[in-house]
Structures are given as C-alpha cells and as structure tokens.
Protein backbone atom coordinates (compact mmCIF):
# COMPACT_ATOMS: atom_id res chain seq x y z
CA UNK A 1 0.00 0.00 0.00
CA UNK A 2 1.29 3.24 -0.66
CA UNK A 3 -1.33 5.71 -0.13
CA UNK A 4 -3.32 6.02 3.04
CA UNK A 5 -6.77 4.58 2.98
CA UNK A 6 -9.79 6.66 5.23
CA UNK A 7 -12.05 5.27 5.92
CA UNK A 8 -15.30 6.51 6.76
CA UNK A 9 -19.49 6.40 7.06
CA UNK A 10 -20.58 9.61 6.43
CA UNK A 11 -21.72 11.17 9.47
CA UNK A 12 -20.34 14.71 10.01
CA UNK A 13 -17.33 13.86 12.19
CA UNK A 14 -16.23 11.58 9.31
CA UNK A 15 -16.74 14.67 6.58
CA UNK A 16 -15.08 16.72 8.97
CA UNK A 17 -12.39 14.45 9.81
CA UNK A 18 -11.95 13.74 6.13
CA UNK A 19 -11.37 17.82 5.49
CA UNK A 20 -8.84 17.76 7.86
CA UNK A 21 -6.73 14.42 6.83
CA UNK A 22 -7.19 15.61 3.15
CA UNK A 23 -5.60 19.20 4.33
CA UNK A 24 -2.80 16.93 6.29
CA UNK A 25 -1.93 15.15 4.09
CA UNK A 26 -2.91 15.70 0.80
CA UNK A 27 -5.43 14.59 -1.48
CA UNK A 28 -2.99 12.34 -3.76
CA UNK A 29 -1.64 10.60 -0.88
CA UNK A 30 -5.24 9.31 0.58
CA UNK A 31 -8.15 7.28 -0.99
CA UNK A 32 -10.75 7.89 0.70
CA UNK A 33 -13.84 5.20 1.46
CA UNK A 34 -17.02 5.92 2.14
CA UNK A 35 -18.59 2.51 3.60
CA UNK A 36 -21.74 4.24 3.12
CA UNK A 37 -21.48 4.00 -0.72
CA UNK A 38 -19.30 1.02 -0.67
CA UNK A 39 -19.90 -1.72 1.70
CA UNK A 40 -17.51 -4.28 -0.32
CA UNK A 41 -15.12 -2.52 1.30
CA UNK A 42 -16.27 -2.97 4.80
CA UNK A 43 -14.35 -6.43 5.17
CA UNK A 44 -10.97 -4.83 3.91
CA UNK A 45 -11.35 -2.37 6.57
CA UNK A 46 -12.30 -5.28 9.07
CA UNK A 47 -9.52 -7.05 8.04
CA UNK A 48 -6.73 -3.88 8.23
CA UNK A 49 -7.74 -3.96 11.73
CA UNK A 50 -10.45 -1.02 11.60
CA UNK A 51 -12.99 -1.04 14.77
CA UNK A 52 -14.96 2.33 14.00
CA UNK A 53 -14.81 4.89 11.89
CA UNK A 54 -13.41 7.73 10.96
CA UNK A 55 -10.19 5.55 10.57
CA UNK A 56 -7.10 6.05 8.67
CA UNK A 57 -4.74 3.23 8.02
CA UNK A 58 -1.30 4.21 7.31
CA UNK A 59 1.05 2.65 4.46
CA UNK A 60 2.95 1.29 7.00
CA UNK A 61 -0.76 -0.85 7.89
CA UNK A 62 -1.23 0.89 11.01
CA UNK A 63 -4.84 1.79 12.11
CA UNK A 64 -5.62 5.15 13.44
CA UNK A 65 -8.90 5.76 14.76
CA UNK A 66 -9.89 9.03 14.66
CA UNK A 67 -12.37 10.37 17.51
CA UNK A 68 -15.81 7.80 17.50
CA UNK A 69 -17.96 7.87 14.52
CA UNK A 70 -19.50 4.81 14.58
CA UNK A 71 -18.39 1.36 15.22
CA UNK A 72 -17.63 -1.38 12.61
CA UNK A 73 -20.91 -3.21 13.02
CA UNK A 74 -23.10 -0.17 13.25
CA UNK A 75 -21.80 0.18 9.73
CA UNK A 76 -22.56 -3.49 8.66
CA UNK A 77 -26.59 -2.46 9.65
C-alpha cells in the first residue's frame, strides 16, 4: 500500500475528519472510502484492523482511529 486509505461512514465527524486528513496530508496521498457508498469494502477495513470509523490506516498498515464515529458493526446495519 502506498497511499493512506480513510475510511469513513458519512456522518459529520467523518466529513469533517476527512477535510482535515485531506488538508494533512494531501489529497494524492489518501483514498478515501465511504462505507456508506461502498460496503464491499467494509471487510478490507475489518480485516486492516479497523474497529470504527473515521479511521485512517497508514502505508505502513497501522490503524488510526480518529475520535468515534460509529463502530464497525453499526456500519454493517
């Protein structure tokens, strides 16, 4: 991996989370997910190690969870 992935559900601490990771970081080094729109993705994030979202998981494959959107299986629902 050798972008960031963020992961995220679409409440408004994820958007606003987002802004800020984007402004971070930069747009071309993060792909962002919304679980929302695609929820194929919701067992990669399970299986990178992500237990709630906002998340970001670094190149490096650690998980950084950012404040307490929602959890992993409130997403699922």
């Amino acid at each position: 991996m050798s972008k960031s992935v963020f992961y995220h559900a679409g409440c408004p601490v994820c958007i606003s989370a987002e802004h800020d990771i984007v402004n971070l970081i930069g747009s071309e080094n993060v792909e962002i997910i919304h679980l929302g729109d695609h929820p194929e993705s919701i067992e990669k994030a399970e299986k990178a190690g992500v237990k709630s979202v906002p998340a970001l998981v670094t190149p490096q494959g650690n998980v950084l969870h950012i404040n307490f959107g929602a959890s992993i299986e409130d997403v699922k629902q």
